[in-house]
Protein backbone atom coordinates (compact mmCIF):
# COMPACT_ATOMS: atom_id res chain seq x y z
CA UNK A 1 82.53 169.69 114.99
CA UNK A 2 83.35 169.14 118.68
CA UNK A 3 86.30 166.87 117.65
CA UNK A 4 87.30 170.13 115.90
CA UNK A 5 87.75 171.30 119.49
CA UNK A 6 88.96 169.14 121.27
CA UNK A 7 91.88 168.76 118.98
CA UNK A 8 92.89 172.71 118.78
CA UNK A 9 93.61 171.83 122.57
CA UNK A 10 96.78 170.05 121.47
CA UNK A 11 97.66 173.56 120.26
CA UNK A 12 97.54 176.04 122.89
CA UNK A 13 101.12 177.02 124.09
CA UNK A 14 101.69 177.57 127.91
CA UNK A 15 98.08 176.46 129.23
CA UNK A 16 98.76 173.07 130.20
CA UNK A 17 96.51 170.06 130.70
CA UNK A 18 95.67 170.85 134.28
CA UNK A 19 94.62 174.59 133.37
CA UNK A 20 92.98 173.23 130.22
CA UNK A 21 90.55 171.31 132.36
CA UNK A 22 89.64 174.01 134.57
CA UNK A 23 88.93 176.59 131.36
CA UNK A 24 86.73 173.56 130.27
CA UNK A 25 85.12 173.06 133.64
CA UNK A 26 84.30 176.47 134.42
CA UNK A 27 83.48 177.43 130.76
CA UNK A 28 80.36 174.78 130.79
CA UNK A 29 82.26 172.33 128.03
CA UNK A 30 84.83 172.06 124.90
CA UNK A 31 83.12 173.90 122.72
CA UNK A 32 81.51 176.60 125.10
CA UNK A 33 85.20 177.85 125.40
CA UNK A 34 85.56 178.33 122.30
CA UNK A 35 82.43 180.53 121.83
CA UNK A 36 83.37 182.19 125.69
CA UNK A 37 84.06 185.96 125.79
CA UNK A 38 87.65 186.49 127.02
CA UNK A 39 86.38 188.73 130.02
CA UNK A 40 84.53 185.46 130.89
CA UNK A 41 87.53 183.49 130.86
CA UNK A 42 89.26 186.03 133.30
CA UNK A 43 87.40 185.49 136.26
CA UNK A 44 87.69 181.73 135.93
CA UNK A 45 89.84 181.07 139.48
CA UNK A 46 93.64 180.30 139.24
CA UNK A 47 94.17 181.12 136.09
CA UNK A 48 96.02 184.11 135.38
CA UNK A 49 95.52 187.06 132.87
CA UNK A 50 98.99 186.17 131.30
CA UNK A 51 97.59 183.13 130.83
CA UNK A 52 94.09 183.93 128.49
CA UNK A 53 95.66 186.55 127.14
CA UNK A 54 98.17 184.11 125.19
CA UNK A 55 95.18 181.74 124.33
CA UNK A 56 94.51 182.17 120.76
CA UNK A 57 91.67 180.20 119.84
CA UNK A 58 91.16 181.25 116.38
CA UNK A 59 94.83 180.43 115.66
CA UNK A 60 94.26 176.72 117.81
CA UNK A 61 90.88 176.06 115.06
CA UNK A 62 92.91 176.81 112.36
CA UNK A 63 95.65 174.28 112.71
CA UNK A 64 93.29 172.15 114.17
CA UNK A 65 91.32 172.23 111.01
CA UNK A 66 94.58 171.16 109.19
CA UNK A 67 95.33 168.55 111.86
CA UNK A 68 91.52 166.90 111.48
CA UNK A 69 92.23 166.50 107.36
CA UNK A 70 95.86 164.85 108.88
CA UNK A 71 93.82 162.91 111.09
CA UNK A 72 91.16 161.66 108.96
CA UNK A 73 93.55 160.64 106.04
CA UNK A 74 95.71 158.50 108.39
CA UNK A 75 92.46 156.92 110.00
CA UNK A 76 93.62 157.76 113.22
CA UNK A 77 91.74 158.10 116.33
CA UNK A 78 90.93 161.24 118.46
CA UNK A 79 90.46 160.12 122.78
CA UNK A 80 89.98 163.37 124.76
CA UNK A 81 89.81 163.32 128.42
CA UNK A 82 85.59 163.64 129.00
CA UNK A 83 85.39 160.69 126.44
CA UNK A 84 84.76 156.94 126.94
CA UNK A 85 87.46 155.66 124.95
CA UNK A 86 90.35 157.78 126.79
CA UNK A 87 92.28 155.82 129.63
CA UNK A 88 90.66 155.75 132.87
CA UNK A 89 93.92 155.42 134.55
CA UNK A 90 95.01 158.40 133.17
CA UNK A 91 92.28 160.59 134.51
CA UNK A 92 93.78 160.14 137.65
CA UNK A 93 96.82 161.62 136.69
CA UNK A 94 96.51 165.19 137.01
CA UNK A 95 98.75 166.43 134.08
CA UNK A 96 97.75 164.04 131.68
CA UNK A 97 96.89 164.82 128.41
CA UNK A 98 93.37 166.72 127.51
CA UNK A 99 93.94 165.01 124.02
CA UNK A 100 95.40 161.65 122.49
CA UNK A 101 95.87 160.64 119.35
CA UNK A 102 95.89 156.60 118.48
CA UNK A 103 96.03 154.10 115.98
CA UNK A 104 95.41 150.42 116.63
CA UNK A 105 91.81 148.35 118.39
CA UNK A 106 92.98 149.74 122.08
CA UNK A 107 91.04 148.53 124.97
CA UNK A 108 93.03 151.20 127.19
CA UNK A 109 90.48 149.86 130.20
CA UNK A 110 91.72 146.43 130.48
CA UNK A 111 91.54 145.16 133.77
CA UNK A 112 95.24 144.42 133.91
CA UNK A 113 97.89 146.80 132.30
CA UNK A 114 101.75 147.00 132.70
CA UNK A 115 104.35 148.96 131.54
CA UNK A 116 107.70 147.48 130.73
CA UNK A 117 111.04 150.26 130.63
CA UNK A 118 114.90 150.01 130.71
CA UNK A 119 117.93 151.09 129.53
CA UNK A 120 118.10 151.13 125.52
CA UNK A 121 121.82 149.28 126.14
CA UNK A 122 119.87 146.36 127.09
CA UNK A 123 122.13 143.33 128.29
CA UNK A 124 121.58 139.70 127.75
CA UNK A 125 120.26 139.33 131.30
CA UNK A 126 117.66 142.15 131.11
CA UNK A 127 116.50 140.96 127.82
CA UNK A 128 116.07 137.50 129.51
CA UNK A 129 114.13 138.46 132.34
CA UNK A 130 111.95 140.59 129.94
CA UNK A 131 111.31 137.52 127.82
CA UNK A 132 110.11 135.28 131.02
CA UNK A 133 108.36 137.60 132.33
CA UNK A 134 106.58 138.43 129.43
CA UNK A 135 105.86 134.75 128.53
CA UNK A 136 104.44 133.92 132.14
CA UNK A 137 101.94 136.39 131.78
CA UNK A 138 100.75 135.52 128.46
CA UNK A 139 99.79 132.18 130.36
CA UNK A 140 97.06 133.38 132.34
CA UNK A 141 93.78 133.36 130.76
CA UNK A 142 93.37 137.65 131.69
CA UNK A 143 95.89 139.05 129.42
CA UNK A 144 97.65 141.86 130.52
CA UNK A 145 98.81 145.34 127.90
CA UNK A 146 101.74 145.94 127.50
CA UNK A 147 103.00 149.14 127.40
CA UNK A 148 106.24 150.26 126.16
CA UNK A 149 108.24 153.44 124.49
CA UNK A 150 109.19 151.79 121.09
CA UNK A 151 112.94 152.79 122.39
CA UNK A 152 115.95 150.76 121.67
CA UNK A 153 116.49 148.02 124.02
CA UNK A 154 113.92 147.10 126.83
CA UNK A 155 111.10 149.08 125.14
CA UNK A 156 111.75 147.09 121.57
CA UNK A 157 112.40 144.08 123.47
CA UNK A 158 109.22 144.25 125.75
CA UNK A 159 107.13 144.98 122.41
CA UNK A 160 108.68 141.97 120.76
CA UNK A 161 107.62 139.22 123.32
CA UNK A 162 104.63 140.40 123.86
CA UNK A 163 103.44 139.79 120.47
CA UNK A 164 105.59 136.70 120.24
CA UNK A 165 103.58 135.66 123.34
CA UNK A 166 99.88 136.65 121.78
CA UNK A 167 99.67 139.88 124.45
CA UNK A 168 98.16 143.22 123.77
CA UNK A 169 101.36 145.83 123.75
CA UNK A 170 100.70 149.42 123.10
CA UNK A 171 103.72 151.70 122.13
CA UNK A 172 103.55 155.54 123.44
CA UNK A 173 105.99 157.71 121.22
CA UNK A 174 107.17 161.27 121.28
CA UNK A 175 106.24 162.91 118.22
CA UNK A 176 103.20 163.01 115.53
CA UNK A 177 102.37 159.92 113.43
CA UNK A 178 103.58 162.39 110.41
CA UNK A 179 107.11 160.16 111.02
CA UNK A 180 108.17 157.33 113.54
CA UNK A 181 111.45 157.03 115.20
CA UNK A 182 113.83 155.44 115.75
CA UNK A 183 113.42 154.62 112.00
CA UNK A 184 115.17 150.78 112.55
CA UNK A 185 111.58 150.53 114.06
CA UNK A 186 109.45 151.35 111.18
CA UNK A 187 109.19 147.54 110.34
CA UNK A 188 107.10 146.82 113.91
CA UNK A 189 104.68 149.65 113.47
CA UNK A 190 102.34 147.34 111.38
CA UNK A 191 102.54 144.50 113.82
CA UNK A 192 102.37 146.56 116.56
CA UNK A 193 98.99 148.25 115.78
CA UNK A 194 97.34 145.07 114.70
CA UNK A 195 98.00 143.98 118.12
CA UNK A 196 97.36 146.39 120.33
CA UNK A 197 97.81 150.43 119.54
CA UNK A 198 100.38 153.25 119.37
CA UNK A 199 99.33 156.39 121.42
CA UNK A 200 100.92 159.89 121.40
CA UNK A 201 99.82 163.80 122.45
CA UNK A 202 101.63 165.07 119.70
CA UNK A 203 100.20 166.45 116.53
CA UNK A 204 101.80 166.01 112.89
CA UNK A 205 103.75 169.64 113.50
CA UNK A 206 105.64 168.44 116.40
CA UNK A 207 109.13 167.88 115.42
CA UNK A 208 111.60 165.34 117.07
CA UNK A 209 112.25 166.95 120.40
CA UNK A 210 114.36 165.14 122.94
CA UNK A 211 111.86 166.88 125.87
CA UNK A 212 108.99 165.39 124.08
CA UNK A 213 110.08 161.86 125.35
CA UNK A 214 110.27 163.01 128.49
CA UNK A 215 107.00 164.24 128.44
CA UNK A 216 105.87 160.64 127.12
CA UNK A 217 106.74 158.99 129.75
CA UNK A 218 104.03 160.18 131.99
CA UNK A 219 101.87 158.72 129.93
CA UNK A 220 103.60 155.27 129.95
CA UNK A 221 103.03 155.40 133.44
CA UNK A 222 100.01 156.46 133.50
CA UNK A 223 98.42 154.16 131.66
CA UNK A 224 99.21 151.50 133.62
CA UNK A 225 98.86 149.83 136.88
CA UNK A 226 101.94 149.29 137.78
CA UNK A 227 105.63 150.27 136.00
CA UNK A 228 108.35 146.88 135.85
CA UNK A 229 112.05 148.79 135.51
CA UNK A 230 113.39 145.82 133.66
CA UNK A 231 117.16 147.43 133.38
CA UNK A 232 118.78 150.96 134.29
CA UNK A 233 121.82 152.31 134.58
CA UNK A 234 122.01 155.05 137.34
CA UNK A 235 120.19 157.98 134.96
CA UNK A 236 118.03 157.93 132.39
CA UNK A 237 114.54 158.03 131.23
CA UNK A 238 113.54 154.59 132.93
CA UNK A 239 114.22 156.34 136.35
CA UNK A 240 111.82 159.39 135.69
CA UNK A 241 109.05 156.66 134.76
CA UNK A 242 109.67 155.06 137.84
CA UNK A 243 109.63 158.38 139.58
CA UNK A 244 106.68 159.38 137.53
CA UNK A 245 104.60 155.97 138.13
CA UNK A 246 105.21 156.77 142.19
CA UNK A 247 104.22 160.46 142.12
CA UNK A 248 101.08 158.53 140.39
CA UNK A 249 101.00 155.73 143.75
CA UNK A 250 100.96 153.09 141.07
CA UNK A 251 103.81 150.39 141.74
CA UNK A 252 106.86 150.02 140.97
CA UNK A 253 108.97 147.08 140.20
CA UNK A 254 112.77 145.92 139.53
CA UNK A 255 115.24 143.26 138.73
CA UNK A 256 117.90 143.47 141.09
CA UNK A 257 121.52 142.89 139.40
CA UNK A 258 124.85 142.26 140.43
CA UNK A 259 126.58 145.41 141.90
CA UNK A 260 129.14 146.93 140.01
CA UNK A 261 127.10 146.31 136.65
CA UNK A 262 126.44 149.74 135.05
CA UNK A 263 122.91 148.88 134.03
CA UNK A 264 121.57 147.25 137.16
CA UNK A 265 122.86 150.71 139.22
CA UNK A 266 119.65 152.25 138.53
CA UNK A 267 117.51 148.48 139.08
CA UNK A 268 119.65 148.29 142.39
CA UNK A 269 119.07 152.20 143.86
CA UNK A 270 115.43 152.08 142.98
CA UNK A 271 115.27 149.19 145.67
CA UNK A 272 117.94 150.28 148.05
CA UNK A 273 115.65 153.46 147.96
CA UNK A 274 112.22 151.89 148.29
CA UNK A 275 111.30 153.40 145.41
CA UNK A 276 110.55 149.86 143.78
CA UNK A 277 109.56 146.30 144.93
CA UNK A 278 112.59 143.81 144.28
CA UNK A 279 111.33 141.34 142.40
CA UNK A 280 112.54 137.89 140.84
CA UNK A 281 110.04 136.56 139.25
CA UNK A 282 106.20 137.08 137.50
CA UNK A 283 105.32 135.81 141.03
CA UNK A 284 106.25 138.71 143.03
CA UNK A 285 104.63 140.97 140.66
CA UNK A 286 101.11 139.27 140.26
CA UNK A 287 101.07 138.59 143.95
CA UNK A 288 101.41 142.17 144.66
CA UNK A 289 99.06 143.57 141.69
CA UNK A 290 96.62 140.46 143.03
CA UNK A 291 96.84 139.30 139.37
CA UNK A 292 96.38 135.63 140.14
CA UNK A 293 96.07 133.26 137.59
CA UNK A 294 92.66 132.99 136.44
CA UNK A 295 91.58 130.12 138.19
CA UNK A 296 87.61 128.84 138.26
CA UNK A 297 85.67 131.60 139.61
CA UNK A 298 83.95 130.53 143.06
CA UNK A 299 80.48 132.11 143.89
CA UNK A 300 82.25 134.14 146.78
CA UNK A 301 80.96 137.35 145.32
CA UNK A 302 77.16 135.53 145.40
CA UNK A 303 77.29 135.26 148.76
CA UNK A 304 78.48 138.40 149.83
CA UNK A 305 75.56 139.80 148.09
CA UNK A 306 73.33 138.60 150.97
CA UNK A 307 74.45 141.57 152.38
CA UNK A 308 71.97 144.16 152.22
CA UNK A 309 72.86 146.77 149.62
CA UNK A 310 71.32 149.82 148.87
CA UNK A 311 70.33 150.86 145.44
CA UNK A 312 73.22 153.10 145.30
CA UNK A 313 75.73 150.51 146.22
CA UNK A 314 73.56 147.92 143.26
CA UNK A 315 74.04 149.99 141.05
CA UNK A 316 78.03 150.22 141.78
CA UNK A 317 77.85 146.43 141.68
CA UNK A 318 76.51 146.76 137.96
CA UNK A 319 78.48 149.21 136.75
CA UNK A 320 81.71 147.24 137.88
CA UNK A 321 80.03 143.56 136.97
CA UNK A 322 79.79 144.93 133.03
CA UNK A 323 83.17 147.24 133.04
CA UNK A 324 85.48 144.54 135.18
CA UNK A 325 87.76 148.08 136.55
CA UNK A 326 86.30 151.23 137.09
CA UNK A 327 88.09 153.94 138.04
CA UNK A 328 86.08 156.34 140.37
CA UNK A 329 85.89 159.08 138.41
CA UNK A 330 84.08 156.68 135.70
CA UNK A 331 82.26 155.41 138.30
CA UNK A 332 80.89 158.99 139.49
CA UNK A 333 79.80 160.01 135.58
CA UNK A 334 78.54 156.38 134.94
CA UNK A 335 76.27 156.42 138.50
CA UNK A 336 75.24 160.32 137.77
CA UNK A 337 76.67 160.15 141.89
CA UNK A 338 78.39 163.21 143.07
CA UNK A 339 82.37 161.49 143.17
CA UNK A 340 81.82 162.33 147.59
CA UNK A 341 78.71 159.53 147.46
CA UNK A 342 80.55 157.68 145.21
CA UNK A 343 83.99 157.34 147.68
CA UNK A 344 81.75 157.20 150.54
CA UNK A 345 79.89 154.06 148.69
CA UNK A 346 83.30 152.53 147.83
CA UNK A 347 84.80 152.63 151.12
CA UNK A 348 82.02 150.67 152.92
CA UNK A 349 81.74 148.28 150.13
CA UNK A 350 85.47 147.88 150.43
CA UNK A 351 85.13 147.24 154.09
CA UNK A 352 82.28 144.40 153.51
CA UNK A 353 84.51 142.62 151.07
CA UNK A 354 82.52 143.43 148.18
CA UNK A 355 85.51 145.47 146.36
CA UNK A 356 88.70 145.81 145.70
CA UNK A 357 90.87 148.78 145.15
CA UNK A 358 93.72 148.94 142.76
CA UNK A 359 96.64 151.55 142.20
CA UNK A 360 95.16 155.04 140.70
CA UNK A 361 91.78 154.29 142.41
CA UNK A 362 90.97 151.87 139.98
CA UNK A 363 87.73 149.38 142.07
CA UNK A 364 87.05 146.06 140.75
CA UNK A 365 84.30 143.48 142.66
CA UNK A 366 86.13 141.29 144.95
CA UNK A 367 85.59 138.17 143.44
């Protein structure tokens, strides 16, 4: 019943993920809302009388009901935004999706995750670099997601090698598993989702909408820690990730080209701009990220545990020896630690060398 809820969230028009959590919040859960007088929802703070008086609830179970039988014949998964199974990285993201709808064995919580983007006229040399890159990180013994649009060009090409290569890849499209586009596409679907996952917001009654992609690619930066602009002419949706992905503090990375080429203008102003690490090589990026090759593990995290900890910060130590990457707001429902104690915790552990912080507030024990 309460995945009954939480998809009819995927059908309210004009709330919005950010509002949706605060209805939630204040309304004591998913399916409280539901069963919350509309008075009550009016004196929830910043949101607007406009705003519940639009909500139609009975009309959001309804399709939702529809959606569920969709769901459940397609044996697709449901991962809202207060579950386990939804991406960590994307909870710090503050207009993510409330609700996402997958197919595919996703560990969305890998300790390493990357999204690859570029221009759908992909050249020779973009597809190149795409390929190396790809292949050098399918050599360490951590393998990194990758995450990609399904697109033509970089985002067909970045899928491609990572299977070639043996790497998790996870496409994020724009519409409903009801269809799949582009439809030249169709015959990587299979593969795809036996190696990693496809992921979208949209239910089967979306309908191909050009603003839908746009909206997607929040997600492919979310998701990640850090976006690589492979390719990119001066516009186009690679640049909005890349803008997206900073707005998110996560890194950004691009190929430089040769000026004067049309589709290393947008590769070449995200650097001129620092907007995006120049990069030339796997190197740069994994020296950045700290995603060194998995070498033997030393026992440097044993002896900074001679260090006195409390049973707060022990407990932060488990939580992050079983997960690998935690991302504080994890780490605050996992502890049962207000997310203050929790940052305060962090901090000094950080400053004693016992963590490490990624992009998105993502901790992992520095070892």
């Amino acid at each position: 019943m309460e995945t009954l809820y939480k998809v009819a969230f995927s059908f309210f028009n004009g709330l919005g993920s950010i509002n949706a959590r605060k209805v939630i919040a204040y309304s004591g859960g998913v399916e409280s809302f539901f069963k919350s007088k509309k008075n009550d929802l009016l004196k929830i703070p910043g949101i607007g009388k406009a705003i519940i008086q639009k909500l139609d609830r009975d009309a959001a179970l309804r399709d939702a009901e529809a959606e569920l039988k969709f769901i459940e014949d397609n044996n697709i998964n449901v991962a809202f935004y207060l579950d386990e199974n939804y991406p960590q990285r994307l909870l710090n993201c503050p207009d993510s999706p409330t609700t996402l709808y997958y197919k595919g064995d996703i560990n969305f919580n890998a300790s390493r995750v990357l999204s690859v983007v570029g221009t759908r006229n992909a050249t020779d040399y973009g597809k190149d670099n795409c390929d190396k890159v790809i292949k050098a990180l399918a050599s360490h013994s951590e393998k990194a997601i990758i995450v990609s649009g399904l697109a033509y060009g970089i985002d067909i090409c970045a899928h491609k090698a990572a299977m070639k290569y043996k790497l998790p890849t996870v496409a994020v499209i724009g519409h409903g598993f009801h269809l799949m586009y582009p439809a030249q596409h169709r015959k990587y679907v299979n593969e795809i989702i036996h190696s990693g996952g496809i992921v979208t917001e949209f239910t089967s009654k979306s309908v191909i909408d050009p603003r839908h992609f746009v909206r997607r690619n929040r997600i492919i930066a979310g998701m990640a820690d850090a976006t690589l602009v492979m390719e990119s002419a001066r516009k186009g949706g690679s640049l909005t990730t890349a803008e997206i992905a900073n707005s998110y503090n996560r890194d950004v990375f691009a190929f430089p080209g040769r000026v004067g080429d049309i589709y290393s203008q947008g590769c070449n102003h995200l650097i001129k701009t620092n907007q995006a690490h120049l990069i030339e090589s796997v190197a740069d990026i994994e020296y950045i990220l700290g995603w060194e090759n998995n070498l033997p593990k030393t026992d440097a995290i044993q002896s900074k545990m001679f260090v006195e900890l409390s049973a707060e910060e022990n407990l932060i130590v488990s939580l992050l020896k079983e997960a690998g990457k935690l991302g504080i707001d994890l780490l605050s429902v996992k502890s049962n630690l207000p997310m203050s104690k929790v940052s305060s915790l962090l901090l000094k552990m950080e400053f004693e060398g016992l963590v490490r912080v990624f992009p998105g507030k993502i901790y992992a024990l520095n070892c």
